[in-house]
N, C-alpha and C. Protein backbone atom coordinates (compact mmCIF):
# COMPACT_ATOMS: atom_id res chain seq x y z
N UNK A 1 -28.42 -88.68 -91.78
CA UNK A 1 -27.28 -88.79 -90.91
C UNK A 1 -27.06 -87.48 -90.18
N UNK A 2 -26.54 -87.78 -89.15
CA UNK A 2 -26.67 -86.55 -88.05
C UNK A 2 -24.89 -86.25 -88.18
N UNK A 3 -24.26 -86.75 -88.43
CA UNK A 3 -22.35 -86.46 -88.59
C UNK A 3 -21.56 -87.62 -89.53
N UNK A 4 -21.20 -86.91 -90.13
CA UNK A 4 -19.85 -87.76 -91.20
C UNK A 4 -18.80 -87.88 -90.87
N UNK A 5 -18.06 -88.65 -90.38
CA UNK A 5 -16.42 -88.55 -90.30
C UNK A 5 -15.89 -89.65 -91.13
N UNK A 6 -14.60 -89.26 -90.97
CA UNK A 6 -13.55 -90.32 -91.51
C UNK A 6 -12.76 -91.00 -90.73
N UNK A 7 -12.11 -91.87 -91.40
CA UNK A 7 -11.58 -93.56 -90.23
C UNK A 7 -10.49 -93.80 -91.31
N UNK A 8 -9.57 -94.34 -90.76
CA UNK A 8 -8.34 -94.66 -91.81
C UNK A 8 -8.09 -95.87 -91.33
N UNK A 9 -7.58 -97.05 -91.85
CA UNK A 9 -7.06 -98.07 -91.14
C UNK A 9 -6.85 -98.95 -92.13
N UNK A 10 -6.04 -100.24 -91.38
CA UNK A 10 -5.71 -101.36 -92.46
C UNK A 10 -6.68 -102.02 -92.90
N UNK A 11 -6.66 -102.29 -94.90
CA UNK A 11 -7.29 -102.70 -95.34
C UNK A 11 -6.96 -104.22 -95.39
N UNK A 12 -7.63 -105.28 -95.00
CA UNK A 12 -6.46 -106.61 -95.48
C UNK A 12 -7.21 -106.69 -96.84
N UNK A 13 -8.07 -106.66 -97.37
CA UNK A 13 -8.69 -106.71 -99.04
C UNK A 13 -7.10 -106.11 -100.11
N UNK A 14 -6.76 -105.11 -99.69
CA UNK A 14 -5.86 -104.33 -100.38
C UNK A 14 -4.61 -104.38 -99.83
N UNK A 15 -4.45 -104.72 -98.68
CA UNK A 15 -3.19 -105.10 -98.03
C UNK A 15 -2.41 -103.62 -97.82
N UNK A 16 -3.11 -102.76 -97.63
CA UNK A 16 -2.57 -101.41 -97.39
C UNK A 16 -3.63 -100.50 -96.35
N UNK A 17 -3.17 -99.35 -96.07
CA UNK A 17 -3.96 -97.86 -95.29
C UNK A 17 -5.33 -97.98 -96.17
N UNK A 18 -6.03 -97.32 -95.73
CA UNK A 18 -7.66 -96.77 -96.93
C UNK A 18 -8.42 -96.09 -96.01
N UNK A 19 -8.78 -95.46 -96.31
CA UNK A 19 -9.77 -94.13 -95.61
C UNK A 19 -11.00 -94.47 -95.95
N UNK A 20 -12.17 -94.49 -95.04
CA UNK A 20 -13.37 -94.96 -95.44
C UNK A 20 -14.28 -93.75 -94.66
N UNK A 21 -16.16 -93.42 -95.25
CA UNK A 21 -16.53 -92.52 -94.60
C UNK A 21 -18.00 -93.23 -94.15
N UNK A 22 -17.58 -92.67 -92.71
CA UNK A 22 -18.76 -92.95 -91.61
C UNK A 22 -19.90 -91.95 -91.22
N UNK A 23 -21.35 -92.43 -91.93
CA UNK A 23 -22.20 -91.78 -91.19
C UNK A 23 -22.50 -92.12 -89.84
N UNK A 24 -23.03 -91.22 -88.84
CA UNK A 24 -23.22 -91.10 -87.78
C UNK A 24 -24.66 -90.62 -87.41
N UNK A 25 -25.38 -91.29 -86.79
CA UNK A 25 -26.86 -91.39 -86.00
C UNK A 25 -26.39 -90.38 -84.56
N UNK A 26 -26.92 -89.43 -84.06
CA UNK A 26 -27.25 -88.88 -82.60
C UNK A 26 -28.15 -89.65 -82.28
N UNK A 27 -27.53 -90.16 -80.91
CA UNK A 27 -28.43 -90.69 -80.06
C UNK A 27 -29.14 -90.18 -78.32
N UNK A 28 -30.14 -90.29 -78.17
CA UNK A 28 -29.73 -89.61 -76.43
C UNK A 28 -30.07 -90.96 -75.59
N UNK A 29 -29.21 -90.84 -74.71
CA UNK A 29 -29.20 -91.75 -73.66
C UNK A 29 -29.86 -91.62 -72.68
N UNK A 30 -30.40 -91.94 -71.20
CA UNK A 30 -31.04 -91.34 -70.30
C UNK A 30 -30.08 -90.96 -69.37
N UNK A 31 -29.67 -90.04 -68.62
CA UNK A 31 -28.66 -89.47 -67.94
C UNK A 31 -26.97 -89.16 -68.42
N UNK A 32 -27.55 -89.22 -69.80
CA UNK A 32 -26.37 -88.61 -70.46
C UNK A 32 -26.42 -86.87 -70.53
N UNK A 33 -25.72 -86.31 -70.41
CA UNK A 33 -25.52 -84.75 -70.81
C UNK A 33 -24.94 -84.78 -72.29
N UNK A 34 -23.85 -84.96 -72.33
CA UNK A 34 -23.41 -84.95 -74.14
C UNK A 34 -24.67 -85.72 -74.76
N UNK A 35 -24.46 -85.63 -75.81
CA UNK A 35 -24.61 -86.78 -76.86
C UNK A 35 -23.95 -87.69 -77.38
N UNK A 36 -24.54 -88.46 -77.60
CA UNK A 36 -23.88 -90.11 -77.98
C UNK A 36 -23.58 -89.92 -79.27
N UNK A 37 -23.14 -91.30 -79.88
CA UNK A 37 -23.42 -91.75 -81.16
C UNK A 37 -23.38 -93.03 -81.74
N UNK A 38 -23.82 -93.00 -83.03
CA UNK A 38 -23.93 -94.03 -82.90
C UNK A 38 -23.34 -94.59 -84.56
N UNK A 39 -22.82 -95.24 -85.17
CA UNK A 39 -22.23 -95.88 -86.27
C UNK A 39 -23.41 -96.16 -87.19
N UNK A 40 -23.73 -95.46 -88.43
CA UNK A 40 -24.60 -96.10 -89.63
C UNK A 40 -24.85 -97.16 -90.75
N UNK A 41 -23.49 -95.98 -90.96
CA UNK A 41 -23.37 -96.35 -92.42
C UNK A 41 -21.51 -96.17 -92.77
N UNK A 42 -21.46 -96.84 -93.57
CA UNK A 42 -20.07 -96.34 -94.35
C UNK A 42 -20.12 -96.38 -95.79
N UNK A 43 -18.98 -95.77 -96.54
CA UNK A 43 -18.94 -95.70 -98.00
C UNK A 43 -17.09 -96.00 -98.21
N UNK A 44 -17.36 -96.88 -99.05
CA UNK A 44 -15.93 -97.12 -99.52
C UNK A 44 -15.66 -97.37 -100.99
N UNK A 45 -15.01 -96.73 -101.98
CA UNK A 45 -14.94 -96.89 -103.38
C UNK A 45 -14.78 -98.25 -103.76
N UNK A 46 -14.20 -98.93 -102.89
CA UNK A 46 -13.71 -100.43 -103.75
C UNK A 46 -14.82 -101.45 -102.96
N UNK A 47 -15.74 -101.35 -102.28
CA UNK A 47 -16.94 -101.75 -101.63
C UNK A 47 -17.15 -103.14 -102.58
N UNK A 48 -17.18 -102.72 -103.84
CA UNK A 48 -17.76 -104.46 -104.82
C UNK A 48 -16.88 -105.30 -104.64
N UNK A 49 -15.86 -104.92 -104.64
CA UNK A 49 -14.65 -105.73 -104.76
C UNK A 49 -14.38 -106.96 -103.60
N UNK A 50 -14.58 -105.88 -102.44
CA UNK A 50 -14.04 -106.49 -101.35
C UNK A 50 -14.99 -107.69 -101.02
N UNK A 51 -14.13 -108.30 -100.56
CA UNK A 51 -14.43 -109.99 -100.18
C UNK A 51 -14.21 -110.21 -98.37
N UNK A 52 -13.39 -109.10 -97.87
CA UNK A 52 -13.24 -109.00 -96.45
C UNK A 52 -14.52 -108.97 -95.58
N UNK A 53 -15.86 -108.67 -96.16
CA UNK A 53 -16.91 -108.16 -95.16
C UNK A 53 -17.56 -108.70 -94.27
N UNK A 54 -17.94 -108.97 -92.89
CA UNK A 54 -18.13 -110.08 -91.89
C UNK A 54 -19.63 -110.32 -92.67
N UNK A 55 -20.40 -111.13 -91.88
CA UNK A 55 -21.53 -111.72 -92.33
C UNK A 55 -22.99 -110.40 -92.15
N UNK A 56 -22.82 -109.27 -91.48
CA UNK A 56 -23.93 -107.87 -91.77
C UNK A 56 -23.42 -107.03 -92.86
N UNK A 57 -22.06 -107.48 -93.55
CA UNK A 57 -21.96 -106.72 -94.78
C UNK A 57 -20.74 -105.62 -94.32
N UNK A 58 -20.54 -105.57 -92.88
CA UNK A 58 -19.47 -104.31 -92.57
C UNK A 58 -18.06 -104.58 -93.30
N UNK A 59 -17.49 -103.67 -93.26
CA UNK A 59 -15.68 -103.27 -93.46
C UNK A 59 -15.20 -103.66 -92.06
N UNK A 60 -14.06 -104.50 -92.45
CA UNK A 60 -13.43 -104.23 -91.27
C UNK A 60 -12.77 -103.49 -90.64
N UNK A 61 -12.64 -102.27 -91.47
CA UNK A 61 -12.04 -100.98 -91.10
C UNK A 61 -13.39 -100.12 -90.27
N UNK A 62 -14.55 -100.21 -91.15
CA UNK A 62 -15.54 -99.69 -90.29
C UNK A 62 -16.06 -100.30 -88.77
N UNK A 63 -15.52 -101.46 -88.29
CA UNK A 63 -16.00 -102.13 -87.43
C UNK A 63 -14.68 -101.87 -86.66
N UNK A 64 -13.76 -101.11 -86.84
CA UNK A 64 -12.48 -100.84 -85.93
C UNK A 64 -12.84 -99.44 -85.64
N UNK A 65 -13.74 -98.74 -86.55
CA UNK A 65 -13.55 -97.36 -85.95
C UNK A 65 -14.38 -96.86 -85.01
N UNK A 66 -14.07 -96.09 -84.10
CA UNK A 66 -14.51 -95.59 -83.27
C UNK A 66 -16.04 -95.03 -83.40
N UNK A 67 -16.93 -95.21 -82.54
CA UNK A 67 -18.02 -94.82 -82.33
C UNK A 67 -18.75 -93.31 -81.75
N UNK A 68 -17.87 -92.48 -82.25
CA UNK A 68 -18.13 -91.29 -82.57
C UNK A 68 -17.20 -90.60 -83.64
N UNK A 69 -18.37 -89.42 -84.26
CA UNK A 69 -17.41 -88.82 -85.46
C UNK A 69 -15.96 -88.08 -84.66
């Protein structure tokens, strides 16, 4: 992973806030100057539990967060 950040958002599994952590891929674009990014991976402690996850396995907190760290 090229950057880690964090994402906070509503859990509906837990029915509350939860902080989850996002790896991050660099990507280059063609006529980009910055760098991109791009969404990996995430890690969440209660991960077994949850029953919320769309059909590729994501959080729905990870699929709300923003696409850079």
């Amino acid at each position: 992973m090229d950057a880690i950040g964090y994402f906070s958002g509503y859990c509906p599994q837990f029915k509350e806030r939860r902080c989850i952590e996002i790896g991050f891929a660099e990507v280059s674009l063609i006529g980009s100057m910055s760098p991109e990014y791009k969404k990996m991976s995430f890690r969440c402690q209660d991960i077994d539990a949850c029953t919320q996850l769309d059909s590729y396995g994501r959080c729905p907190i990870y699929v709300k967060a923003p696409h850079h760290p």
